[in-house]
Protein backbone atom coordinates (compact mmCIF):
# COMPACT_ATOMS: atom_id res chain seq x y z
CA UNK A 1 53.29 175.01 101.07
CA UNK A 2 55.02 174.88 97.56
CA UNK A 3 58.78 176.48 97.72
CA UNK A 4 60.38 176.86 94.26
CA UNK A 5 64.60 176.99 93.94
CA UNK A 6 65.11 178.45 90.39
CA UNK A 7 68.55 178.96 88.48
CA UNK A 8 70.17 182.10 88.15
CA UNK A 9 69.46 183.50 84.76
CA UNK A 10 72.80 185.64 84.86
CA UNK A 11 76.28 183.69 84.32
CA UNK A 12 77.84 186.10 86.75
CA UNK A 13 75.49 185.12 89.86
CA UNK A 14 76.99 182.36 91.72
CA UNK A 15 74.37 182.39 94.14
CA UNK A 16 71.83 180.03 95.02
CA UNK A 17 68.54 180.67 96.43
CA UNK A 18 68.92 178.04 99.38
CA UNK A 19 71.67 175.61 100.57
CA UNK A 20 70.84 172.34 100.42
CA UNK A 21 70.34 172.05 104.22
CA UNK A 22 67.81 174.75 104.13
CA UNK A 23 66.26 172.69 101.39
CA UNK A 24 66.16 169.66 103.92
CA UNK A 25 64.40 171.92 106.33
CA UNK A 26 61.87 172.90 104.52
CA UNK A 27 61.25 169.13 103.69
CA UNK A 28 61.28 168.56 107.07
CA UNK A 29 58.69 170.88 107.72
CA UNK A 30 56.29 169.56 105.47
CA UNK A 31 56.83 171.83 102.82
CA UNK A 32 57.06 170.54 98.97
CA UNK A 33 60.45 171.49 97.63
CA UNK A 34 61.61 171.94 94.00
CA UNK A 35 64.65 172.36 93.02
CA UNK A 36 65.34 173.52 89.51
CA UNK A 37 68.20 171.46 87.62
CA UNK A 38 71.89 173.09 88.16
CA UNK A 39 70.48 175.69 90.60
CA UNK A 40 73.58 175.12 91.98
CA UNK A 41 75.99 174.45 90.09
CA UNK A 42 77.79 178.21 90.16
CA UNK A 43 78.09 177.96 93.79
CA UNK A 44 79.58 174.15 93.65
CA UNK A 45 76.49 172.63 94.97
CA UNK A 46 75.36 169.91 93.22
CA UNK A 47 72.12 168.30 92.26
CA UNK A 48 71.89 165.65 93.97
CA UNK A 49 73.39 167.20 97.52
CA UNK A 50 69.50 168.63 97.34
């Protein structure tokens, strides 16, 4: 299974489509991850905390 994280398109949204834990879960359960550049970054969650 693929899973995408995209960035918000809006500068208002400070959400994030999945913490970087759930990220590691989904790596954990075999699941390929991607994790768009500054996905984040509105909602203080760095890059490389995924």
């Amino acid at each position: 299974m693929r899973i995408a994280i995209v960035k918000e398109s809006s500068a208002s949204e400070p959400r994030v489509a999945a913490s970087a834990d759930t990220v590691k879960r989904y790596i954990g359960l075999g699941a390929a991850v991607f994790v768009a550049s500054g996905a984040g970054a509105a909602s203080g969650i760095g890059d490389g905390e995924y």
